[in-house]
C-alpha atoms as a PDB file:
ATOM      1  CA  UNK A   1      -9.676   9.860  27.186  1.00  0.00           C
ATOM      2  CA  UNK A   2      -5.595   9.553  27.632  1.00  0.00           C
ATOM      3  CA  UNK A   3      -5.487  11.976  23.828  1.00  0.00           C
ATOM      4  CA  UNK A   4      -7.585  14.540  25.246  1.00  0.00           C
ATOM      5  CA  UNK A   5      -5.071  14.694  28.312  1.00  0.00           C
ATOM      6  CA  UNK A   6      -2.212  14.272  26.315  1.00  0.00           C
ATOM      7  CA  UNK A   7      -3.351  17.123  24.211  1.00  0.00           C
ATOM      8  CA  UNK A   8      -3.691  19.524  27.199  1.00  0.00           C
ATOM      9  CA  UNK A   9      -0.286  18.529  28.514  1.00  0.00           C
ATOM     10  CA  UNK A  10       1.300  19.531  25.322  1.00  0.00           C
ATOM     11  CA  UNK A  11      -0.467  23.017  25.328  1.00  0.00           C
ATOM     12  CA  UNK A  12       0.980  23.476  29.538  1.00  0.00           C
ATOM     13  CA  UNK A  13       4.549  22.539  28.060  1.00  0.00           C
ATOM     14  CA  UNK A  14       4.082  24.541  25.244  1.00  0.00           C
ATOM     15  CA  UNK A  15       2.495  27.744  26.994  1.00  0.00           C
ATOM     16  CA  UNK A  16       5.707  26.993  29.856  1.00  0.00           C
ATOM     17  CA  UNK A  17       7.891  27.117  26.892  1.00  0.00           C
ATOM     18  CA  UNK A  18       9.080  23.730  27.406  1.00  0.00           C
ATOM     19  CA  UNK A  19      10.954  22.180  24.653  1.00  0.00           C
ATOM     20  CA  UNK A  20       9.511  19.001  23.266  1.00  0.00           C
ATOM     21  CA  UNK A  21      12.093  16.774  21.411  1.00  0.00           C
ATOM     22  CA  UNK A  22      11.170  14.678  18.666  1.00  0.00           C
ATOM     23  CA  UNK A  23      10.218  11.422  20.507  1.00  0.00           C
ATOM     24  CA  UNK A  24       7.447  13.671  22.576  1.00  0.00           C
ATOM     25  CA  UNK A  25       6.069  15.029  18.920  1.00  0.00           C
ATOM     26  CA  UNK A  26       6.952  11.641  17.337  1.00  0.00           C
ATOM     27  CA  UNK A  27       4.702   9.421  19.966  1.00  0.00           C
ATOM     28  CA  UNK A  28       1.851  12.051  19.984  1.00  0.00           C
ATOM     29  CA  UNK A  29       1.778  11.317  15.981  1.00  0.00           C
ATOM     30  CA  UNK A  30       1.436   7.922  16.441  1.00  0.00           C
ATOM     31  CA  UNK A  31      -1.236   8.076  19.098  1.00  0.00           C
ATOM     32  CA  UNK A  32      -3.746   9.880  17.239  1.00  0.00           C
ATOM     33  CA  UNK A  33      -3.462   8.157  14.299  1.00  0.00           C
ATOM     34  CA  UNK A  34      -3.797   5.092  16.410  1.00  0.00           C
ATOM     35  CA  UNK A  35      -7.477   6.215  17.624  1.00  0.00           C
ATOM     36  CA  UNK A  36      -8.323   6.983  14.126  1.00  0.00           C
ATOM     37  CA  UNK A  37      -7.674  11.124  14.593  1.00  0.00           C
ATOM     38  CA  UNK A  38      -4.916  11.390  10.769  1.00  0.00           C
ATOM     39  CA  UNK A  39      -5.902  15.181  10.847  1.00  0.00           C
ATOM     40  CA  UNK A  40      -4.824  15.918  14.194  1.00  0.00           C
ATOM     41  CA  UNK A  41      -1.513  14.250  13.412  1.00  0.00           C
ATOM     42  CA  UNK A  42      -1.270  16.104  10.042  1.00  0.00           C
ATOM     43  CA  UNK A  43      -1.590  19.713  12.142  1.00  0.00           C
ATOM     44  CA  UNK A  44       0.544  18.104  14.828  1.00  0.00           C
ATOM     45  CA  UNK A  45       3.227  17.484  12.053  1.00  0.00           C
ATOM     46  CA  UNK A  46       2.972  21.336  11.124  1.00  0.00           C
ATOM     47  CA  UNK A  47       3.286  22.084  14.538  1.00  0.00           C
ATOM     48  CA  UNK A  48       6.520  20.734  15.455  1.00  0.00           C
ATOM     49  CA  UNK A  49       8.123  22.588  12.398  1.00  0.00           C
ATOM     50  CA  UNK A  50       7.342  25.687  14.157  1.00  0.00           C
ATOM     51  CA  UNK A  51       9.045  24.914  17.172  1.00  0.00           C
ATOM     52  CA  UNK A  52      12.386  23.662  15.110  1.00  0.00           C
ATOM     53  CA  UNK A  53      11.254  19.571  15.068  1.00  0.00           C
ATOM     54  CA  UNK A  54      10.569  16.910  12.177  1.00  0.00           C
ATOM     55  CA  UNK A  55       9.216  13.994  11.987  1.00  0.00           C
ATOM     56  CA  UNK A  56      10.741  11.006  11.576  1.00  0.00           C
ATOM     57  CA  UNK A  57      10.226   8.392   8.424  1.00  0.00           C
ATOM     58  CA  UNK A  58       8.003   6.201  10.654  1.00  0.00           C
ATOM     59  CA  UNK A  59       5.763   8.890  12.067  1.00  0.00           C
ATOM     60  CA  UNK A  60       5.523  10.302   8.109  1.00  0.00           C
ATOM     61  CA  UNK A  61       4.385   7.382   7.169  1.00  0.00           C
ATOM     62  CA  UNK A  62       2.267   6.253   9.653  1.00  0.00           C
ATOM     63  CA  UNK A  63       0.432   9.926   8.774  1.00  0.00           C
ATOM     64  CA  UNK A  64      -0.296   9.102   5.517  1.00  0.00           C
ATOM     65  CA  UNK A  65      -1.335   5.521   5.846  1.00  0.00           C
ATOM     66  CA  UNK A  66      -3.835   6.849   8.374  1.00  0.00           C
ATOM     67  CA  UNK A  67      -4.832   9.445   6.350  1.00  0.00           C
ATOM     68  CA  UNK A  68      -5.606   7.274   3.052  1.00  0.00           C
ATOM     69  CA  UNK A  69      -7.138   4.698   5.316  1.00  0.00           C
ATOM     70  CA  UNK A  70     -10.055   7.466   6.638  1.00  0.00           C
ATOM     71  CA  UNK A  71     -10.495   8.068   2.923  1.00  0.00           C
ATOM     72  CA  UNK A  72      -8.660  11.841   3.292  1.00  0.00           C
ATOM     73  CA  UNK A  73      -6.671  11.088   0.144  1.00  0.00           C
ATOM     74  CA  UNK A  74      -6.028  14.346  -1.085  1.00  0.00           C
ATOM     75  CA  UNK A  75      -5.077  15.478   2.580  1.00  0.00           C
ATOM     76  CA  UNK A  76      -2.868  12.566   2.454  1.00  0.00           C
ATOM     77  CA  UNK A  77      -1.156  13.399  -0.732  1.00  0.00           C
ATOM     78  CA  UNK A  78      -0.763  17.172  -0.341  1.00  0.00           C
ATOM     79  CA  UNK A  79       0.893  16.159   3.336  1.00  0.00           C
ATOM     80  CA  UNK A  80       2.955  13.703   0.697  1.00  0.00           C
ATOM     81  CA  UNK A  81       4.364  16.355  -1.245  1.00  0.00           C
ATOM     82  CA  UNK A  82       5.049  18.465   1.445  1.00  0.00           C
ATOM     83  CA  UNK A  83       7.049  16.130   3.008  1.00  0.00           C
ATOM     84  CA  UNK A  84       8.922  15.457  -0.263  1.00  0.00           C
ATOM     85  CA  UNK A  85       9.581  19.448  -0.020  1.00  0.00           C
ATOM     86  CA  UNK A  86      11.424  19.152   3.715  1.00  0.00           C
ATOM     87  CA  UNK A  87      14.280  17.504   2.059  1.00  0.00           C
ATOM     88  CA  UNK A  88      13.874  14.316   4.014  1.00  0.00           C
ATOM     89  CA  UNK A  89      15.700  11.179   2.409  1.00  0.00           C
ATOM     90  CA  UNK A  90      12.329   9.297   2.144  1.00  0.00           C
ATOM     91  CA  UNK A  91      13.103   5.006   1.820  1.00  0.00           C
ATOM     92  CA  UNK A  92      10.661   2.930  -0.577  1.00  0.00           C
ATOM     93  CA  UNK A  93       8.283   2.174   2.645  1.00  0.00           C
ATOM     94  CA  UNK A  94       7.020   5.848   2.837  1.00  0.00           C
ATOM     95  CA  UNK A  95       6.629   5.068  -1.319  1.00  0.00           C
ATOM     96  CA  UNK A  96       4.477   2.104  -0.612  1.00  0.00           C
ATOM     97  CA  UNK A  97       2.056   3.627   1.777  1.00  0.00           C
ATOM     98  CA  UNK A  98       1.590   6.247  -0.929  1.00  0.00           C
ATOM     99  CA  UNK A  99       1.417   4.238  -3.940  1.00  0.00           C
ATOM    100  CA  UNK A 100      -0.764   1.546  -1.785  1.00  0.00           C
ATOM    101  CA  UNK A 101      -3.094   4.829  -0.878  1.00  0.00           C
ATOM    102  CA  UNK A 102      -3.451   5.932  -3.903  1.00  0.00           C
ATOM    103  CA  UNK A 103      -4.249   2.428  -6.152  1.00  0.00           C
ATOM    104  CA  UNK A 104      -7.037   1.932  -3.399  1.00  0.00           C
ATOM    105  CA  UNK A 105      -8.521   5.423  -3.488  1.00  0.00           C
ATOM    106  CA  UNK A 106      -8.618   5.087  -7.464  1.00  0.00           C
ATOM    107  CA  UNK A 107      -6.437   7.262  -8.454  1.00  0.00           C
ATOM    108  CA  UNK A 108      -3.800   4.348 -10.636  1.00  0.00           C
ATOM    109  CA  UNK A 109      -3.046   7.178 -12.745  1.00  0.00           C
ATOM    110  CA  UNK A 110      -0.744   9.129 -10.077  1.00  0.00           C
ATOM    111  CA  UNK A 111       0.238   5.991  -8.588  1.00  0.00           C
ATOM    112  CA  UNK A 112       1.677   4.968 -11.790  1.00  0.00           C
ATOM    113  CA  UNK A 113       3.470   8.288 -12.359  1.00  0.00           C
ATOM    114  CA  UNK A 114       5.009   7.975  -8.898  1.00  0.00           C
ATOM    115  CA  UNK A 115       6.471   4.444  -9.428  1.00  0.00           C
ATOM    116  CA  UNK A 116       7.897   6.254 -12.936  1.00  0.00           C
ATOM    117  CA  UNK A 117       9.778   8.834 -11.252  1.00  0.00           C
ATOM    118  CA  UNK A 118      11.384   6.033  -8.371  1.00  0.00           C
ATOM    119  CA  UNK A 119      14.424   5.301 -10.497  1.00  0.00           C
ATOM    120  CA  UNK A 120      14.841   9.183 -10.581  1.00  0.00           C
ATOM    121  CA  UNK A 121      14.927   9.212  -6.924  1.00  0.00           C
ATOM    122  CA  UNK A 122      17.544   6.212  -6.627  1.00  0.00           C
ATOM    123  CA  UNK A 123      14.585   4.432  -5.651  1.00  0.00           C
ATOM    124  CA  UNK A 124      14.436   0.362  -6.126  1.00  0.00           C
ATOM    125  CA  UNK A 125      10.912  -0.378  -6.264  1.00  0.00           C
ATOM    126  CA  UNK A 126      11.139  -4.028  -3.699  1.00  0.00           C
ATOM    127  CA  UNK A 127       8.415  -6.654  -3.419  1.00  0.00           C
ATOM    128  CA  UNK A 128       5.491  -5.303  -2.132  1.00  0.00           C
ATOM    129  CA  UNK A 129       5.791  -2.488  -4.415  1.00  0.00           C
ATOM    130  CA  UNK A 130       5.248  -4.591  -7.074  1.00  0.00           C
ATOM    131  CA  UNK A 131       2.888  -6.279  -5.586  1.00  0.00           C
ATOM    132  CA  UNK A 132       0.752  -3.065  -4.347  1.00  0.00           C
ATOM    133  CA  UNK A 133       1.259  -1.975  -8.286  1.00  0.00           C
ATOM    134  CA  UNK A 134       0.354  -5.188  -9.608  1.00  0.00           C
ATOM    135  CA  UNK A 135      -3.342  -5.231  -6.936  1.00  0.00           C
ATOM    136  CA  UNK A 136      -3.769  -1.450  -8.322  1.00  0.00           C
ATOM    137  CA  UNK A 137      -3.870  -2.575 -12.302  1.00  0.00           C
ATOM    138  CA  UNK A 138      -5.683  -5.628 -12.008  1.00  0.00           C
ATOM    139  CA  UNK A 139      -8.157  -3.405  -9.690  1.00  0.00           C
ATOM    140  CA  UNK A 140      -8.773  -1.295 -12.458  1.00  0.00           C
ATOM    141  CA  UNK A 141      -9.075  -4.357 -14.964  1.00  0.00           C
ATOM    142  CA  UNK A 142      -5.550  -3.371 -16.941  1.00  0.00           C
ATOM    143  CA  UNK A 143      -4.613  -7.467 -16.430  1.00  0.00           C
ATOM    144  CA  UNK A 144      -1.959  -6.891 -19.508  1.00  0.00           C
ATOM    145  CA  UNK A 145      -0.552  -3.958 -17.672  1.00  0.00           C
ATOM    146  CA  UNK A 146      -0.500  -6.293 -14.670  1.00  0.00           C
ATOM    147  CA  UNK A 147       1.112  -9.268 -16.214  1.00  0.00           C
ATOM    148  CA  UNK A 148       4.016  -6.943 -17.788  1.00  0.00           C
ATOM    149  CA  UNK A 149       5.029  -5.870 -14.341  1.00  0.00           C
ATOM    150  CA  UNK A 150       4.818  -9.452 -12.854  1.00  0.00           C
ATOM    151  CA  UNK A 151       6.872 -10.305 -15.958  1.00  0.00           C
ATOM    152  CA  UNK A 152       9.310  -7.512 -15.744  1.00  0.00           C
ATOM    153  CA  UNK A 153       9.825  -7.340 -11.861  1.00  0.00           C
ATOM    154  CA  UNK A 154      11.711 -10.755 -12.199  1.00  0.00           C
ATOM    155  CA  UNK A 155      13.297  -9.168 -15.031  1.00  0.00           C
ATOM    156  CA  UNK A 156      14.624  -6.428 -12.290  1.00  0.00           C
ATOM    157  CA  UNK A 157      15.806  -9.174  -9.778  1.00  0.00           C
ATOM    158  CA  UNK A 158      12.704  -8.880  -7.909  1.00  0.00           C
ATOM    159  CA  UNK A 159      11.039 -12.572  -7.632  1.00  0.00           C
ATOM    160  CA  UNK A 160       7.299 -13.053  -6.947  1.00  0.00           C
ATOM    161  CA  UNK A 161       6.129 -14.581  -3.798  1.00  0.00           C
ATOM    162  CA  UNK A 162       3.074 -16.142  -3.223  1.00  0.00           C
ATOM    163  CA  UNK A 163       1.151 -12.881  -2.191  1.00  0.00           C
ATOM    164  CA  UNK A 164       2.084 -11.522  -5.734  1.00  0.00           C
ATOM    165  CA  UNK A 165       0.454 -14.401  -7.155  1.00  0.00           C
ATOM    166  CA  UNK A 166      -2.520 -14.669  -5.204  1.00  0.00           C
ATOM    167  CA  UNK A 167      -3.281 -10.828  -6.222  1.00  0.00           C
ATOM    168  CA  UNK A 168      -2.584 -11.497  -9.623  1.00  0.00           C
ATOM    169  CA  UNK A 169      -4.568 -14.568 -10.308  1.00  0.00           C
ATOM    170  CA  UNK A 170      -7.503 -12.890  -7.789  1.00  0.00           C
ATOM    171  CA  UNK A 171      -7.384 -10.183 -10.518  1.00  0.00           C
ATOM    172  CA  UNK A 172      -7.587 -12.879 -13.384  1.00  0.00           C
ATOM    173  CA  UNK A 173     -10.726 -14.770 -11.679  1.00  0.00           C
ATOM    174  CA  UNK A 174     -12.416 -11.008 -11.103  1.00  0.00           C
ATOM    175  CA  UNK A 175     -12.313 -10.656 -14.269  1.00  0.00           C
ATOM    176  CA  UNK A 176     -13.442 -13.824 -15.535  1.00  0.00           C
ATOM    177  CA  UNK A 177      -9.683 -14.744 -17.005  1.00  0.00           C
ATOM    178  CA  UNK A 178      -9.718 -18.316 -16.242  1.00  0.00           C
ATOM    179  CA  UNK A 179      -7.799 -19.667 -19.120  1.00  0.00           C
ATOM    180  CA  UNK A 180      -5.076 -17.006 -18.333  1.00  0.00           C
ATOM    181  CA  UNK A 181      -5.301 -17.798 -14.494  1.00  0.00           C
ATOM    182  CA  UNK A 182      -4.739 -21.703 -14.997  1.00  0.00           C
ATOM    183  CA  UNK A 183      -1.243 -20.855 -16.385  1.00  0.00           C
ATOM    184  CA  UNK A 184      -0.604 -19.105 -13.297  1.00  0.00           C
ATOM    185  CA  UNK A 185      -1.876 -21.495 -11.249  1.00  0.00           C
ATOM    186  CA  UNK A 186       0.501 -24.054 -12.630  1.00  0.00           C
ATOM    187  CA  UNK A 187       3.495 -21.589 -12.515  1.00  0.00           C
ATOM    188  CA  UNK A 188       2.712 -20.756  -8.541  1.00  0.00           C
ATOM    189  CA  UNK A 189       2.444 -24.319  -7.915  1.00  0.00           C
ATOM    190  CA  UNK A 190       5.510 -25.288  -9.657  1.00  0.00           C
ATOM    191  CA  UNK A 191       7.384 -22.382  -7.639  1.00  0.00           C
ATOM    192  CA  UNK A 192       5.956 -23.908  -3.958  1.00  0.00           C
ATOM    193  CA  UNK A 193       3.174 -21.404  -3.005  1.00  0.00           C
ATOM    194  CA  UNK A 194      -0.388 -22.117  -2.615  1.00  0.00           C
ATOM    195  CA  UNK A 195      -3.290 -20.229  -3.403  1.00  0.00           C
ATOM    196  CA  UNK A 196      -4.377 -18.225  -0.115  1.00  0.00           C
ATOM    197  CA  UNK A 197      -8.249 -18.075   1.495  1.00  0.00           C
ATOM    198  CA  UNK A 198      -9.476 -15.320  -0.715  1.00  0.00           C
ATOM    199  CA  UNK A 199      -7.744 -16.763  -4.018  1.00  0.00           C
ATOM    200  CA  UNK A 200      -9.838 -19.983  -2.851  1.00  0.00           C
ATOM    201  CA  UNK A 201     -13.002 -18.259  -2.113  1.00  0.00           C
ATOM    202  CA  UNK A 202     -13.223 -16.546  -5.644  1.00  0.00           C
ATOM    203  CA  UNK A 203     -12.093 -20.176  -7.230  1.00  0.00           C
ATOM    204  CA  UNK A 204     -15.036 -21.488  -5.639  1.00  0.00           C
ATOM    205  CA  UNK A 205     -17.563 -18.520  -7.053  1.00  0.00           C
ATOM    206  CA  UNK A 206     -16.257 -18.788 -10.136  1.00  0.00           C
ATOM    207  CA  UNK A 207     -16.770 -22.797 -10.566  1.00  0.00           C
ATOM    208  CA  UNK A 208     -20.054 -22.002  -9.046  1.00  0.00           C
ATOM    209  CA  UNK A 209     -21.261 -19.814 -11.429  1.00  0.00           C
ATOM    210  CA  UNK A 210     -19.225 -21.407 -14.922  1.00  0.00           C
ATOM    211  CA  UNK A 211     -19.788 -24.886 -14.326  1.00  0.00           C
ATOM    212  CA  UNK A 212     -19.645 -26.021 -18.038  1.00  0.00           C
ATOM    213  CA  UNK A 213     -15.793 -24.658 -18.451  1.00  0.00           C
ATOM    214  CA  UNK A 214     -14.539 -28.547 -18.379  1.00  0.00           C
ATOM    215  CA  UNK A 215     -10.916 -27.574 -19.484  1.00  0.00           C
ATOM    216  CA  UNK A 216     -10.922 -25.184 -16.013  1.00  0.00           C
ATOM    217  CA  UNK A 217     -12.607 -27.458 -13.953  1.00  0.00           C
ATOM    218  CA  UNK A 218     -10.239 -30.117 -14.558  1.00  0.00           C
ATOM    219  CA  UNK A 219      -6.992 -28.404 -13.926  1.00  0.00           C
ATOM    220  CA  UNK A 220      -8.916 -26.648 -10.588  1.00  0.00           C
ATOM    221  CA  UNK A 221      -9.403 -30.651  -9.460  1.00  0.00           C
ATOM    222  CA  UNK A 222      -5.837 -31.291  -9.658  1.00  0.00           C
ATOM    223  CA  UNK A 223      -4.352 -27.993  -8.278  1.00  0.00           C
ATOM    224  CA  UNK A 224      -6.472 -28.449  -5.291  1.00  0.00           C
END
């Protein structure tokens, strides 16, 4: 397997006292988080500190997204904060993969904290942000919560697209909001976007299983 060699090169070029430069470290990051090995790419990232070398914002993040993905989110989170510790200028992306990890490992709570402190970082929180916040609190069933953000993101200059949408009526229809999700409906149709597959596939379980909603079923005929 090309990691297994690429690991024994690096321990030749180390034991030579070679010099790796970033790109070397950087690349051997990405590969073994690309065949599914986060750890080894969290101990690589330790590793290159030692011999005077940092990773870059991409190879940071694509750590921690591989991390949260293989369920390590408390590896992912400590490797977070000890990133935020190096005194890199981290950019809303690295943000997202965290705030994205955390919402889908269950932990809202410290997701919502983080996207608190962003403004305190000179932080903008952008559109998938928002979006990854607004999946996280319908997730969890806070559809209020969920709403206010939708409602105050435009308020921020940030305008929904139809993926924000989608996630927020998905969360309406999850929870049995109908009423609520036919006003959204009507707004995403009136702003040009269309409900996605899964937004159609949970429409269609939902008629299925409240077939004597009329008012629903009516405006569901029409939108589609």
């Amino acid at each position: 397997m090309w990691i297994n060699k690429a690991i024994y090169l690096l321990d030749e070029m180390i034991k030579k006292g070679l010099k790796l430069d970033v790109v070397t470290w950087n690349t051997l990051i990405h590969g073994f988080c690309k065949v599914g090995k986060p750890l080894a790419a969290k101990e690589l990232f330790f590793t290159m500190h030692k011999f005077g070398q940092y990773a870059n914002l991409s190879s940071c993040a694509t750590i921690l997204d591989g991390l949260f993905k293989c369920h390590l989110s408390s590896d992912a989170i400590s490797l977070f904060r000890e990133i935020e510790k190096n005194n890199l200028v981290l950019n809303i992306e690295i943000y997202n993969v965290v705030l994205d990890g955390m919402c889908r490992a269950g932990k809202l709570n410290d997701a919502c904290e983080l996207f608190s402190c962003l403004p305190a970082k000179c932080l903008k929180p952008d559109l998938y942000t928002y979006t990854i916040m607004i999946r996280g609190l319908c997730r969890e069933g806070l559809l209020i919560d969920a709403e206010e953000l939708l409602m105050n993101m435009e308020e921020h200059g940030c305008l929904p697209d139809s993926c924000t949408y989608n996630v927020f009526i998905q969360g309406l229809l999850r929870r049995n909001a109908a009423l609520k999700s036919i006003k959204y409906f009507q707004i995403m149709k009136d702003k040009g976007f269309a409900a996605n597959a899964t937004t159609m596939e949970l429409l269609v379980d939902y008629l299925s299983t409240h077939k004597g909603e009329n008012v629903f079923q009516e405006f569901v005929q029409k939108f589609v």
